[in-house]
C-alpha atoms as a PDB file:
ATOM      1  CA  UNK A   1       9.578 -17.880  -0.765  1.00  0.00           C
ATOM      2  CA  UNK A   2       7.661 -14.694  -1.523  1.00  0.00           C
ATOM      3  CA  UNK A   3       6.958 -13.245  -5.075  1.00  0.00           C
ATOM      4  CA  UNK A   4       7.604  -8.972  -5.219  1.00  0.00           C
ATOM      5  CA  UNK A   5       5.849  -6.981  -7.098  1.00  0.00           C
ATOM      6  CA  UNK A   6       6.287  -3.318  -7.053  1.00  0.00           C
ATOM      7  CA  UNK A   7       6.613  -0.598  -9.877  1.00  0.00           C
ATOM      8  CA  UNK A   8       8.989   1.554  -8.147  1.00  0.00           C
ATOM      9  CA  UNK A   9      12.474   0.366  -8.272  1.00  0.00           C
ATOM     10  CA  UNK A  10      13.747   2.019  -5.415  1.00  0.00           C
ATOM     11  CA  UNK A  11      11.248   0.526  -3.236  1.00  0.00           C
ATOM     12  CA  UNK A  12      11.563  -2.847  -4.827  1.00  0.00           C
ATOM     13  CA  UNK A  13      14.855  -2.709  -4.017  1.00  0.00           C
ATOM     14  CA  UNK A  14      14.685  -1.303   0.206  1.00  0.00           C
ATOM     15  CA  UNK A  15      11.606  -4.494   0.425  1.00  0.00           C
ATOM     16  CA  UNK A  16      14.140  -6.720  -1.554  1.00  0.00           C
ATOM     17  CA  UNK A  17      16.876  -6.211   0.471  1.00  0.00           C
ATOM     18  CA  UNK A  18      14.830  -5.453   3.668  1.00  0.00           C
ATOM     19  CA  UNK A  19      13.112  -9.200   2.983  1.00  0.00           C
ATOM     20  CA  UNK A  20      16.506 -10.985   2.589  1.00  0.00           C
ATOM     21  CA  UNK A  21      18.246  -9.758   6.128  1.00  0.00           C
ATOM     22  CA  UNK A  22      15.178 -11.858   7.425  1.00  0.00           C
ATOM     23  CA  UNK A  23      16.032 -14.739   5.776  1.00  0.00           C
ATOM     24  CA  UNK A  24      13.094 -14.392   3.335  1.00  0.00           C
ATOM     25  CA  UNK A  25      13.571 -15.848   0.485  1.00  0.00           C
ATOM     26  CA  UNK A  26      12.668 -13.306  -2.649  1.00  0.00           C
ATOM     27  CA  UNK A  27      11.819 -13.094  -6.203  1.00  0.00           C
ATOM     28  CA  UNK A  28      11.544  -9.123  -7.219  1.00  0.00           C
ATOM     29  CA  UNK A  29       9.168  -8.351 -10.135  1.00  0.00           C
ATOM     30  CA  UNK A  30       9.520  -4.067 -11.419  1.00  0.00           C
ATOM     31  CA  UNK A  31       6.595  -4.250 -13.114  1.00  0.00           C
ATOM     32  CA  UNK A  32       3.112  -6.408 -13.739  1.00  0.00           C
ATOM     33  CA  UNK A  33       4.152  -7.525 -17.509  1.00  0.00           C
ATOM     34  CA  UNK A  34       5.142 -11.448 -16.164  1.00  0.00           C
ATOM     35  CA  UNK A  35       2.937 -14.482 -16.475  1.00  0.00           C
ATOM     36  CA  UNK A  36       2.132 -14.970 -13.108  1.00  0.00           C
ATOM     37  CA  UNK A  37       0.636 -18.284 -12.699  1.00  0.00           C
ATOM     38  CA  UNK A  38       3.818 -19.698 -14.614  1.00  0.00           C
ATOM     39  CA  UNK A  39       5.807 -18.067 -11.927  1.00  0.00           C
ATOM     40  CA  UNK A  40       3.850 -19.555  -9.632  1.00  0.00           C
ATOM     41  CA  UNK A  41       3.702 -23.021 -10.594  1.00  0.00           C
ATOM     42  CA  UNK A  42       7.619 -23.138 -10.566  1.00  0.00           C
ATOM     43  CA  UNK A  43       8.597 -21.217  -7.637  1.00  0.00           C
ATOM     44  CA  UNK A  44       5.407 -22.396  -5.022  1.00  0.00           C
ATOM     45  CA  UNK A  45       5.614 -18.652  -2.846  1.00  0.00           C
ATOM     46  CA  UNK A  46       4.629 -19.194   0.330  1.00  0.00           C
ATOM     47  CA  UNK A  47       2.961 -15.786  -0.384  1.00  0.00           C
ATOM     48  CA  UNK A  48       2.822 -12.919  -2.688  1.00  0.00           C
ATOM     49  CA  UNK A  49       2.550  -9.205  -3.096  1.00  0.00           C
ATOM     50  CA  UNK A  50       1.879  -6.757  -5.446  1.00  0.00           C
ATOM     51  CA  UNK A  51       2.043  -3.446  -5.405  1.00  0.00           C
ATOM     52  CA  UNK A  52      -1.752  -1.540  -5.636  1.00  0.00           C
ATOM     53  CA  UNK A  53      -0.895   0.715  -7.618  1.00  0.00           C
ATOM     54  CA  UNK A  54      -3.131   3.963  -8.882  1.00  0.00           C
ATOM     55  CA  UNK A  55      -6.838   2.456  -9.064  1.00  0.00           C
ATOM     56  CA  UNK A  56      -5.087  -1.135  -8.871  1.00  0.00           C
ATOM     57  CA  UNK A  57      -7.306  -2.836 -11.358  1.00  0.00           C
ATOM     58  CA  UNK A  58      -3.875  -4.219 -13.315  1.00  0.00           C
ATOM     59  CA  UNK A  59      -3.126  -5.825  -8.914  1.00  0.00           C
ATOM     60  CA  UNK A  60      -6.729  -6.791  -9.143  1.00  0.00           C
ATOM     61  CA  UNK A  61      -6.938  -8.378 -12.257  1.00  0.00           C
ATOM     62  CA  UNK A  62      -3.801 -10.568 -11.343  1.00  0.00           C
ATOM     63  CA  UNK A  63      -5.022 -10.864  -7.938  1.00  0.00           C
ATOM     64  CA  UNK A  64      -8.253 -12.697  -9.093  1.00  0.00           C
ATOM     65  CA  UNK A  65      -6.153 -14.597 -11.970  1.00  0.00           C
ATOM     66  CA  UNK A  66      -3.895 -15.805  -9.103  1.00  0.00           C
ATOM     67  CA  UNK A  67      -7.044 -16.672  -6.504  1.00  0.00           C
ATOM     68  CA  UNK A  68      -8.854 -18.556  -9.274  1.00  0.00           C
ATOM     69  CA  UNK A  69      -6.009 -21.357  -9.974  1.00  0.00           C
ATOM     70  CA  UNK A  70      -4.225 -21.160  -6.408  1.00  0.00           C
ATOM     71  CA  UNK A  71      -7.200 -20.316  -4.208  1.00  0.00           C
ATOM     72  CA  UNK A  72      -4.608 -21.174  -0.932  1.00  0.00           C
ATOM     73  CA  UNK A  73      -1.554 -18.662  -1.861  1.00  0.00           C
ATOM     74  CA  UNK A  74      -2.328 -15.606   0.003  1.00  0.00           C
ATOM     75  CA  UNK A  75      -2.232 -12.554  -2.003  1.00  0.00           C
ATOM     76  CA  UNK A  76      -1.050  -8.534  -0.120  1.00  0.00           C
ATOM     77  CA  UNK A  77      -1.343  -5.601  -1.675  1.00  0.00           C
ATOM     78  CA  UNK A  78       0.968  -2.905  -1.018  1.00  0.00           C
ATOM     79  CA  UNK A  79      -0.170   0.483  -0.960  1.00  0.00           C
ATOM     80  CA  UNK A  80       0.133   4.010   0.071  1.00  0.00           C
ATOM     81  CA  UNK A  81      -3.479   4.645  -0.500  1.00  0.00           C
ATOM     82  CA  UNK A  82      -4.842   5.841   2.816  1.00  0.00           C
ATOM     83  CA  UNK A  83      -8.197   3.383   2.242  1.00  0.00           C
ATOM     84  CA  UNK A  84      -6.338   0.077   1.460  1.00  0.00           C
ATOM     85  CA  UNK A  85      -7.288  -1.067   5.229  1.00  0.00           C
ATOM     86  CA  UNK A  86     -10.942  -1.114   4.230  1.00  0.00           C
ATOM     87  CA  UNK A  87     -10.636  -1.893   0.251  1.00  0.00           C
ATOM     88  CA  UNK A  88      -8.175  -4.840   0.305  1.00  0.00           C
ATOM     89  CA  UNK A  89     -10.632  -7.953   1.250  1.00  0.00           C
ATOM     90  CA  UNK A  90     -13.289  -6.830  -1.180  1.00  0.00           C
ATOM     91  CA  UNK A  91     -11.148  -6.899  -4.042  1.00  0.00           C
ATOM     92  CA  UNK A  92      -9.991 -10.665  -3.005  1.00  0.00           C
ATOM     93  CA  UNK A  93      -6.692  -9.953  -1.119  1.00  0.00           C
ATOM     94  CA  UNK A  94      -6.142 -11.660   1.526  1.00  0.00           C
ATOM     95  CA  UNK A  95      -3.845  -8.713   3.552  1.00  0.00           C
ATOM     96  CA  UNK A  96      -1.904  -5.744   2.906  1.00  0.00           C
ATOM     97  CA  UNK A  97       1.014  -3.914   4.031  1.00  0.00           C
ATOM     98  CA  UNK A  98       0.997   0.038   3.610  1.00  0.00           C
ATOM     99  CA  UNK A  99       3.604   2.299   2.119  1.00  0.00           C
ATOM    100  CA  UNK A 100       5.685   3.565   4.020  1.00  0.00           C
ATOM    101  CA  UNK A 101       6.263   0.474   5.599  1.00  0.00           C
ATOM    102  CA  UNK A 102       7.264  -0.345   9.340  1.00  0.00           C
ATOM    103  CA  UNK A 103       9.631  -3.388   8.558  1.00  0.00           C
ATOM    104  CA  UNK A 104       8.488  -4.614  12.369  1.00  0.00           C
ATOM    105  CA  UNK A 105       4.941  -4.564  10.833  1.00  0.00           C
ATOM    106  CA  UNK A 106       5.812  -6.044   7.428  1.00  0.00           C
ATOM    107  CA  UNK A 107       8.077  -8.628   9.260  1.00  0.00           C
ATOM    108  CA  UNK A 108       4.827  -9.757  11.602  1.00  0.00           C
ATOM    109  CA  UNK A 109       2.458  -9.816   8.208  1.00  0.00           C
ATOM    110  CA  UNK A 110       4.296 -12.246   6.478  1.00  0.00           C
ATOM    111  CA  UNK A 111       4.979 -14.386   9.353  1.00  0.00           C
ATOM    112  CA  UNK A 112       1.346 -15.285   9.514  1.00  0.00           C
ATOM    113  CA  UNK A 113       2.029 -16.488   5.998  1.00  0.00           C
ATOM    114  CA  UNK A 114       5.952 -17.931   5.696  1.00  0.00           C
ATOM    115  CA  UNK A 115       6.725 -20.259   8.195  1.00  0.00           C
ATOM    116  CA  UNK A 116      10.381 -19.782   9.835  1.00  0.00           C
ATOM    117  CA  UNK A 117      13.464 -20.893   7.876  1.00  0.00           C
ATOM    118  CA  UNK A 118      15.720 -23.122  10.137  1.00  0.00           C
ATOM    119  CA  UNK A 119      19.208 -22.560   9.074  1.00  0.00           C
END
């Protein structure tokens, strides 16, 4: 199971549907305005990502709210800034995946994070 966030429908909906064809198993999120740690408690993500949007300190602030009562769930941010390669791990993520995205590389992220679905 992996949690979505992104703000821009359009790409929500490409990752959605990009995520299901492997089998992923998604819940899509347009914007940041959801209790987070509720969702969390009742779906148990294997992973989730938010989108890094702008400055990201709204992905930041959920990011740490998320770290600080599930310190194991691994947290991406998505971005199309060109520094998120060396600003993710300070600001507590634990990985990120750039816009645009390579589906082989976003595919090979979260496979260090969801384990294989037998079907």
């Amino acid at each position: 199971m992996i949690v979505v966030q992104e703000t821009d429908e359009a790409i929500l909906d490409v990752l959605t549907t990009a995520l299901e064809l492997e089998d992923f198993k998604v819940i899509s999120l347009l914007n940041y305005e959801h209790d987070f740690l509720k969702l969390i408690n009742e779906a148990k993500p294997h992973v989730v990502m938010l989108d890094y949007a702008f400055d990201g300190k709204q992905c930041i602030k959920i990011c740490q709210a998320i770290h600080e009562k599930y310190p194991h769930l691994p947290v991406l941010a998505l971005s199309c800034n060109n520094n998120i390669n060396e600003e993710y791990s300070k600001y507590g993520f634990d990985d990120y995946i750039k816009k645009p995205f390579d589906l082989d590389l976003l595919y090979s992220v979260l496979r260090k994070y969801v384990p294989k679905q037998k079907k």
